[in-house]
PDB file of N, CA and C in Angstrom:
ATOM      1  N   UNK A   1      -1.740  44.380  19.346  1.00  0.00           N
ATOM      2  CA  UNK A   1      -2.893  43.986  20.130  1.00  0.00           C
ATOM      3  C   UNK A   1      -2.901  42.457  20.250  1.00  0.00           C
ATOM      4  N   UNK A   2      -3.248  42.318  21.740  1.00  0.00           N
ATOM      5  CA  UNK A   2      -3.380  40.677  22.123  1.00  0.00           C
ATOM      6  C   UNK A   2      -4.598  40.002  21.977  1.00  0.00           C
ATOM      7  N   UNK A   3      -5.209  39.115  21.747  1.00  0.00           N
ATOM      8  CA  UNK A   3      -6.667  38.511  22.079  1.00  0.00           C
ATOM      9  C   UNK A   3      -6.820  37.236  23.197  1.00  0.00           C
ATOM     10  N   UNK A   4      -7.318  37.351  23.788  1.00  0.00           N
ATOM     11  CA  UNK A   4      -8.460  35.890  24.692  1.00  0.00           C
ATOM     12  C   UNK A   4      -9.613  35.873  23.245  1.00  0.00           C
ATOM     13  N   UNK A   5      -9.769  34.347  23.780  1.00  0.00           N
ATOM     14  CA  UNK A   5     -11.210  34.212  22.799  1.00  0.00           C
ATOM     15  C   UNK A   5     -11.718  32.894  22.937  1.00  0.00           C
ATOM     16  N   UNK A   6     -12.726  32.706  23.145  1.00  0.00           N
ATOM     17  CA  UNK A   6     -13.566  31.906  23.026  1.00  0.00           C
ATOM     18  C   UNK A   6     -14.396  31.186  21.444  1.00  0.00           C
ATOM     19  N   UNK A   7     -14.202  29.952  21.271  1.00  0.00           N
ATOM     20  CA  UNK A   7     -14.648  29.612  20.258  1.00  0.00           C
ATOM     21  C   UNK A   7     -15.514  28.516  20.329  1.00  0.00           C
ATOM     22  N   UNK A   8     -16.756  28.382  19.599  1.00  0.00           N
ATOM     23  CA  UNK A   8     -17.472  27.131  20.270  1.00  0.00           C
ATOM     24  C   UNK A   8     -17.666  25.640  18.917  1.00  0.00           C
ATOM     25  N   UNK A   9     -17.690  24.656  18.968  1.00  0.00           N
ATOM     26  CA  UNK A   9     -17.577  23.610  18.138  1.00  0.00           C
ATOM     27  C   UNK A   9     -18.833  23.553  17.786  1.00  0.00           C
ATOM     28  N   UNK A  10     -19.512  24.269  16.309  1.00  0.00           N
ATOM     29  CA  UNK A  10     -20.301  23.831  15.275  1.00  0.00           C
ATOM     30  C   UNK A  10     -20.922  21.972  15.704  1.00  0.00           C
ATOM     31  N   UNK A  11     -19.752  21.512  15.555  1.00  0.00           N
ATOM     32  CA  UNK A  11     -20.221  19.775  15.347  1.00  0.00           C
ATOM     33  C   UNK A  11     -20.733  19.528  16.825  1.00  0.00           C
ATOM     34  N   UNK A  12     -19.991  19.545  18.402  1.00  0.00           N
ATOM     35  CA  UNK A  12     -20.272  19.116  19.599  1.00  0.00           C
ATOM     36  C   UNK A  12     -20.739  19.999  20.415  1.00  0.00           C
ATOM     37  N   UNK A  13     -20.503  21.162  19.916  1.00  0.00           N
ATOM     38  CA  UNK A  13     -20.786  22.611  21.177  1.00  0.00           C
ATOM     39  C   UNK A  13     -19.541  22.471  22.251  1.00  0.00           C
ATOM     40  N   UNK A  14     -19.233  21.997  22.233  1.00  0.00           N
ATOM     41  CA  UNK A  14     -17.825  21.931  22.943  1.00  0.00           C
ATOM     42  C   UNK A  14     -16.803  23.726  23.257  1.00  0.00           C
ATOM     43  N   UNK A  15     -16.504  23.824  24.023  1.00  0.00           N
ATOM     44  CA  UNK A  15     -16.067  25.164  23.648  1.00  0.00           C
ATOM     45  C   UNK A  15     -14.489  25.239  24.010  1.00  0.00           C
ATOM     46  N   UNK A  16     -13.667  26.116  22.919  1.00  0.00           N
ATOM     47  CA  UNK A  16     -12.155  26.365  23.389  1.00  0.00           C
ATOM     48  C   UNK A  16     -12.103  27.801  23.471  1.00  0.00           C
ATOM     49  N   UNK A  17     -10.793  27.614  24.847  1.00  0.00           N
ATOM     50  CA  UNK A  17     -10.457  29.336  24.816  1.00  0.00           C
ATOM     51  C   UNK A  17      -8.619  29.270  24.437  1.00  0.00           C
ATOM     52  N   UNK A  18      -8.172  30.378  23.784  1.00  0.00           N
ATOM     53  CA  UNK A  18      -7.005  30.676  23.239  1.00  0.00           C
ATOM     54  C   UNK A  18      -6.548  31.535  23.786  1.00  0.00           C
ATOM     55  N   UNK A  19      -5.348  32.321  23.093  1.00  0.00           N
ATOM     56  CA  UNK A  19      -5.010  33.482  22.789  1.00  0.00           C
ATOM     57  C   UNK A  19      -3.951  33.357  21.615  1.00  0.00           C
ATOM     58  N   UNK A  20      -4.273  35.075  21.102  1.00  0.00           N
ATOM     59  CA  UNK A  20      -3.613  35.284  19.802  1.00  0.00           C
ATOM     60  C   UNK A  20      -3.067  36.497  19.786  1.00  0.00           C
ATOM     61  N   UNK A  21      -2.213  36.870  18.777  1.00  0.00           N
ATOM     62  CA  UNK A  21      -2.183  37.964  18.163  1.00  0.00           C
ATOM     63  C   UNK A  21      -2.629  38.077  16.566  1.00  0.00           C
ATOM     64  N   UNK A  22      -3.608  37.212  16.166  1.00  0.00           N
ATOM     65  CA  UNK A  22      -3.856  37.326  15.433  1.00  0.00           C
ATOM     66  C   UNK A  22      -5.386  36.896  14.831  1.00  0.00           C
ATOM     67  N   UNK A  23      -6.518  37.475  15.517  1.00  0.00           N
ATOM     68  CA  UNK A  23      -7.134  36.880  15.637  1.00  0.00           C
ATOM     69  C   UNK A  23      -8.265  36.124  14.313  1.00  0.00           C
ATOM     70  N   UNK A  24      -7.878  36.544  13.429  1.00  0.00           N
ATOM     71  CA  UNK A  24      -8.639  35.721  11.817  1.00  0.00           C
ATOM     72  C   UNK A  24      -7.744  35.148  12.025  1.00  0.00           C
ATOM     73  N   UNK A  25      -6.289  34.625  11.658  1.00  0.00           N
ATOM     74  CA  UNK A  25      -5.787  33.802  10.892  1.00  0.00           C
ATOM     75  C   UNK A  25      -6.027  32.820  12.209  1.00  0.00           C
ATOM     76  N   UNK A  26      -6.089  32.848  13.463  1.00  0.00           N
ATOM     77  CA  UNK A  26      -6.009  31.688  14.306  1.00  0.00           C
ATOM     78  C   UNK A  26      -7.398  31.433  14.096  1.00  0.00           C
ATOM     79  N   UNK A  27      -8.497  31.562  13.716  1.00  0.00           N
ATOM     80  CA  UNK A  27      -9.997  31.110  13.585  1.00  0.00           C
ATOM     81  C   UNK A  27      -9.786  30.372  12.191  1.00  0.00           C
ATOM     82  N   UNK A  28      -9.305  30.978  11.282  1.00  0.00           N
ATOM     83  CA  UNK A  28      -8.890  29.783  10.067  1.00  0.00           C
ATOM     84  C   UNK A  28      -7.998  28.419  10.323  1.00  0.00           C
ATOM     85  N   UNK A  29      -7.492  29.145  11.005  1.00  0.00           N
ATOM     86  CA  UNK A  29      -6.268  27.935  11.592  1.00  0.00           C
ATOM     87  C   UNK A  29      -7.406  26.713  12.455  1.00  0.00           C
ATOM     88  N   UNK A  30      -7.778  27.016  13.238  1.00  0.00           N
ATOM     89  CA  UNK A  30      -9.057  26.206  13.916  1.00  0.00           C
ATOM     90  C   UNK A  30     -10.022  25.299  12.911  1.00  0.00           C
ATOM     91  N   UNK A  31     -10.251  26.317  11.959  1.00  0.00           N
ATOM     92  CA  UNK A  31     -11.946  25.698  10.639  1.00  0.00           C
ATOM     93  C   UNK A  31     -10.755  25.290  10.131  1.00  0.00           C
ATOM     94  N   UNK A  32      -9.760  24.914   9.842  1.00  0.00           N
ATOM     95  CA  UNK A  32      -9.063  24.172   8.667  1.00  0.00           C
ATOM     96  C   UNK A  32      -8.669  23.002   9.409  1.00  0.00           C
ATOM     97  N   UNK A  33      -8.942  22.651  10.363  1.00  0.00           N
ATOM     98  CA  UNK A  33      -7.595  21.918  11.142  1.00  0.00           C
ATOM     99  C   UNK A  33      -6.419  21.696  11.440  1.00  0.00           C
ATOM    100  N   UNK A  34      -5.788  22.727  11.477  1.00  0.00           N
ATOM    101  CA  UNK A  34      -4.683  23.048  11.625  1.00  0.00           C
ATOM    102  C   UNK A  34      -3.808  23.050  12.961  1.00  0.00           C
ATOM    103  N   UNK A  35      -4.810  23.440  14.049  1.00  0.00           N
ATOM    104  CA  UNK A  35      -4.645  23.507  15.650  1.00  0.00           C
ATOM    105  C   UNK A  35      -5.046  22.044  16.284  1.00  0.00           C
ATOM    106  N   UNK A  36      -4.597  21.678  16.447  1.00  0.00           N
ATOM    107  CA  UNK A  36      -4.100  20.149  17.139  1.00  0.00           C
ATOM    108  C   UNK A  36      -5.461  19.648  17.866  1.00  0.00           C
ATOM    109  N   UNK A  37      -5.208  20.357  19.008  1.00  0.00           N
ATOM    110  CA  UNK A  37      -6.193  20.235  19.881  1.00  0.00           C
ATOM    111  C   UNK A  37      -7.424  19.952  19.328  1.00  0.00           C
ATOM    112  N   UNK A  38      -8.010  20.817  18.536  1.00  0.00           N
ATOM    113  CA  UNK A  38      -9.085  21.202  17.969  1.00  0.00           C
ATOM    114  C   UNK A  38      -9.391  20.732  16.856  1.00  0.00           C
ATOM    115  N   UNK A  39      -8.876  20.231  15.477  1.00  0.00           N
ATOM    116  CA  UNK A  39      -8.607  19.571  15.024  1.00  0.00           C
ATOM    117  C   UNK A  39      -9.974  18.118  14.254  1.00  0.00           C
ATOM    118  N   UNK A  40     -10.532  17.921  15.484  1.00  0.00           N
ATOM    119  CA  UNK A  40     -11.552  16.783  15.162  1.00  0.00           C
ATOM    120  C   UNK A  40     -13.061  17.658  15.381  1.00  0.00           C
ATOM    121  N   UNK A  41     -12.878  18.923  16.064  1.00  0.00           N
ATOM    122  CA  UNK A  41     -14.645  19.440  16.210  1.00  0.00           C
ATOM    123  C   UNK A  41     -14.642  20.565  15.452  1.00  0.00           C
ATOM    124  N   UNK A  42     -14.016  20.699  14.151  1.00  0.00           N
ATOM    125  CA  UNK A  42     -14.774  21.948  13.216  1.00  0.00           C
ATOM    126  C   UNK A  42     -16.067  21.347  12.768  1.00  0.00           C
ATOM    127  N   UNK A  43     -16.806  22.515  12.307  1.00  0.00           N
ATOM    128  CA  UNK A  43     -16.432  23.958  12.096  1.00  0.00           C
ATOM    129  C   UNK A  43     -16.460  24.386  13.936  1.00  0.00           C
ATOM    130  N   UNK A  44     -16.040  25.639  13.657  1.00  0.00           N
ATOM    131  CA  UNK A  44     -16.234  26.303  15.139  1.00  0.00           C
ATOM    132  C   UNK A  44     -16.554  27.766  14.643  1.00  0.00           C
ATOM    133  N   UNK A  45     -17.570  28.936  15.761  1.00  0.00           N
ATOM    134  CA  UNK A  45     -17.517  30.199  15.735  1.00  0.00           C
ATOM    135  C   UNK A  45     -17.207  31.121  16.397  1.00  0.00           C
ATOM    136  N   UNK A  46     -17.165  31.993  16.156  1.00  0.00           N
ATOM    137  CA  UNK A  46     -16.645  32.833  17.632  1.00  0.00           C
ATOM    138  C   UNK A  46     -17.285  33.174  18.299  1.00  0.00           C
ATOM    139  N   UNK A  47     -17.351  32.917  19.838  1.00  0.00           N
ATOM    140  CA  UNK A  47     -18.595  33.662  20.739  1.00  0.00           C
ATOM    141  C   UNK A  47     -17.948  34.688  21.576  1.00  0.00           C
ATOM    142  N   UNK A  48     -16.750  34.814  21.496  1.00  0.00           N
ATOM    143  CA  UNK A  48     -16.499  36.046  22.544  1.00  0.00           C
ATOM    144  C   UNK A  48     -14.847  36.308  22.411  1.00  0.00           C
ATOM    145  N   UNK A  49     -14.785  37.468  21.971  1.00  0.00           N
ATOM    146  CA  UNK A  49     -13.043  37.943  22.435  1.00  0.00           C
ATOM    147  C   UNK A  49     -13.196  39.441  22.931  1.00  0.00           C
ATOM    148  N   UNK A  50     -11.977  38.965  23.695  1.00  0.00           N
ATOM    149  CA  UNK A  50     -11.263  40.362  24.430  1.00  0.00           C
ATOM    150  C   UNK A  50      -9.799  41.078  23.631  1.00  0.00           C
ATOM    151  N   UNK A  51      -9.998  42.160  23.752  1.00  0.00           N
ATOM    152  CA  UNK A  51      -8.494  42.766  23.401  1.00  0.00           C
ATOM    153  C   UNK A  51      -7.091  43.073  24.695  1.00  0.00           C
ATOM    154  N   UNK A  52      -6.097  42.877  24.431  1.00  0.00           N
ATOM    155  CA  UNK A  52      -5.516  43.266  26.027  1.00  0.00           C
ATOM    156  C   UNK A  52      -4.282  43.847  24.820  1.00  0.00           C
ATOM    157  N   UNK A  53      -3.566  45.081  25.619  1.00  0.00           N
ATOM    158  CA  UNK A  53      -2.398  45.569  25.012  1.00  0.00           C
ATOM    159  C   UNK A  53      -0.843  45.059  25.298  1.00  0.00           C
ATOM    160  N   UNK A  54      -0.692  43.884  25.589  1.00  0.00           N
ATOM    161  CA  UNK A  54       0.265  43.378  25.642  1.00  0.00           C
ATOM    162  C   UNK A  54       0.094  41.597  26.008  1.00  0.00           C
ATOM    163  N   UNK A  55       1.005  40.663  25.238  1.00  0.00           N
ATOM    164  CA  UNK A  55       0.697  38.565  25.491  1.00  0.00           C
ATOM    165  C   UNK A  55       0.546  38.219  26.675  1.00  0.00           C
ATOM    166  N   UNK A  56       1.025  39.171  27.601  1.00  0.00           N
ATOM    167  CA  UNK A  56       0.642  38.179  29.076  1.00  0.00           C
ATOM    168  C   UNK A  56      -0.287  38.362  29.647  1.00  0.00           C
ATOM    169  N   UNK A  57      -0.980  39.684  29.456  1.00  0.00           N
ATOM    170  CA  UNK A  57      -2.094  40.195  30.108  1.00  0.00           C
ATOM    171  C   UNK A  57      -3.542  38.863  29.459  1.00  0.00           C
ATOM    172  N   UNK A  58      -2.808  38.957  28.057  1.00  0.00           N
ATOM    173  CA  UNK A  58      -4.376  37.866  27.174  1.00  0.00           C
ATOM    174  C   UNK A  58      -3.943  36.304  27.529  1.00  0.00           C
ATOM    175  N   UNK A  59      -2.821  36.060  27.639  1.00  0.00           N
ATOM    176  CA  UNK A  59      -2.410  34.917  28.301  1.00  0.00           C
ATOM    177  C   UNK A  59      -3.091  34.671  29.835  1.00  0.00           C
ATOM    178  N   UNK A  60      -2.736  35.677  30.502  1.00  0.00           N
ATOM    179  CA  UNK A  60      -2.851  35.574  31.902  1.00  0.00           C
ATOM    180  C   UNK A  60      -4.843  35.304  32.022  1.00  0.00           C
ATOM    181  N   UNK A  61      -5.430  36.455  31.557  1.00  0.00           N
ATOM    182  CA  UNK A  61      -6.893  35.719  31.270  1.00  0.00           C
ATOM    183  C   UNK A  61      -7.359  34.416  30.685  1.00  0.00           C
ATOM    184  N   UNK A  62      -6.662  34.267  29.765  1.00  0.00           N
ATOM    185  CA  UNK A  62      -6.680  33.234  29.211  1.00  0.00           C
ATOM    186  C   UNK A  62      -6.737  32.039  30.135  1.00  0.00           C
ATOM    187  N   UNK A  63      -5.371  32.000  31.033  1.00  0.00           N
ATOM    188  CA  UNK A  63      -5.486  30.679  32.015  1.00  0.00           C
ATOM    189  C   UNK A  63      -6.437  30.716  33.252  1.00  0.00           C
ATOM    190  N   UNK A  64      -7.004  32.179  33.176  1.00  0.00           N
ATOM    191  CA  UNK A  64      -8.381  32.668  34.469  1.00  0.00           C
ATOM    192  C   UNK A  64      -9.679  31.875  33.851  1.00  0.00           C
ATOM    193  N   UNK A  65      -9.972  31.937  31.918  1.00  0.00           N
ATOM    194  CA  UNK A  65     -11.144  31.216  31.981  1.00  0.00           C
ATOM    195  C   UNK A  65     -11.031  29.816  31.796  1.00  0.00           C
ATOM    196  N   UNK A  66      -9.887  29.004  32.099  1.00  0.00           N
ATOM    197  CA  UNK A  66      -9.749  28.020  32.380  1.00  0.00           C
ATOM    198  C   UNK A  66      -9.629  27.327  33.872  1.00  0.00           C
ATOM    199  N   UNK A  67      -9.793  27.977  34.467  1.00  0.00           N
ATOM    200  CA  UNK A  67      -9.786  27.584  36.034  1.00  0.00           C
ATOM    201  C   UNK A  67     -11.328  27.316  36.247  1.00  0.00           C
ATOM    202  N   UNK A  68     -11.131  26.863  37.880  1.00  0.00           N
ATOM    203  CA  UNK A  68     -12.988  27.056  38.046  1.00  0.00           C
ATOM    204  C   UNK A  68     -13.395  27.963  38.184  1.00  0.00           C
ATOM    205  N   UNK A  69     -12.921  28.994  38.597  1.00  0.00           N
ATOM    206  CA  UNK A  69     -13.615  30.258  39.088  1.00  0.00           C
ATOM    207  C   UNK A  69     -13.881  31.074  37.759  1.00  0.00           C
ATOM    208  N   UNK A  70     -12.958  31.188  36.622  1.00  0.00           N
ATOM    209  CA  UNK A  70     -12.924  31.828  35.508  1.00  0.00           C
ATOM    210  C   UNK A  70     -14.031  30.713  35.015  1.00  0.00           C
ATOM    211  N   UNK A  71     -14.473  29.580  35.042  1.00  0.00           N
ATOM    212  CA  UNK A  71     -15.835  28.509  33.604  1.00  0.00           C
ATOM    213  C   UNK A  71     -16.762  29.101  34.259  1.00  0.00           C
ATOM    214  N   UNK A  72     -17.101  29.686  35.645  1.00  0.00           N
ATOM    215  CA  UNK A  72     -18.105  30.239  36.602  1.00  0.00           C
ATOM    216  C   UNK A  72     -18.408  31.407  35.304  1.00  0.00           C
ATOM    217  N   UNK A  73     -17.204  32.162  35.540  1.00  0.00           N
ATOM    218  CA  UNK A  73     -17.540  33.681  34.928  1.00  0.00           C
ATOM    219  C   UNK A  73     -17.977  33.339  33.755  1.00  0.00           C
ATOM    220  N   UNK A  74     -17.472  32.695  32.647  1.00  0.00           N
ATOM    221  CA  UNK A  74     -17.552  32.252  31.395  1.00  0.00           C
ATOM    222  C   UNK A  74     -18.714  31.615  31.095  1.00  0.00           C
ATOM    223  N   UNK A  75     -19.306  31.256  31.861  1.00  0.00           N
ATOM    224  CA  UNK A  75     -20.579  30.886  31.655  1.00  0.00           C
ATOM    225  C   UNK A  75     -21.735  31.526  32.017  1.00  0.00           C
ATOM    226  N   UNK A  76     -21.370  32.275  33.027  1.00  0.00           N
ATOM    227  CA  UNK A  76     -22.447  33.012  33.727  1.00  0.00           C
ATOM    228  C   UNK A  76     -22.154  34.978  33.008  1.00  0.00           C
ATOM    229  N   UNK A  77     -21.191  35.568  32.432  1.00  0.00           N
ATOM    230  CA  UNK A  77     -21.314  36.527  32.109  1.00  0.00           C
ATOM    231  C   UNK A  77     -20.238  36.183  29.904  1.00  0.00           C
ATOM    232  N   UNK A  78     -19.821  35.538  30.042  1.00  0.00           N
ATOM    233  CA  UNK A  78     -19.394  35.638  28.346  1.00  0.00           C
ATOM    234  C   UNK A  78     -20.458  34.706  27.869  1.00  0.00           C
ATOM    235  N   UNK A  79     -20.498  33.740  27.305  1.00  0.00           N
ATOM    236  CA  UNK A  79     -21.173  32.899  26.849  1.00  0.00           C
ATOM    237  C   UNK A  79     -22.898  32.481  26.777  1.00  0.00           C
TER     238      UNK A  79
END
């Protein structure tokens, strides 16, 4: 199983979206600082994941709630 997910920054409210196959150890990976990006705004929580049965399908969403049309959806129906 694949994940999309949404995570939001404790410290700024700031929000990141991913994907995993793993979805605890990449949320530890995030609260520890471990993930680059992310790194300077722990803690963070989870506000929303999806499951997809194969990486490109959670990938492929993944780069949808990063567009404009996907922060539309993401704001107006996940978040």
């Amino acid at each position: 199983m694949f994940y999309t997910y949404i995570i939001q920054s404790l410290k700024d409210k700031s929000f990141y979206i991913g994907s995993t196959s793993d979805l605890k150890k990449r949320l530890k990976q995030h609260n520890s600082g471990q993930a680059n990006y992310s790194s300077n705004k722990t803690p963070f929580k989870l506000v929303w994941y999806g499951a997809s049965i194969n990486k490109s399908k959670a990938q492929e969403f993944e780069k949808y709630l990063k567009s404009s049309s996907g922060f539309a959806f993401r704001n107006k129906r996940l978040v």
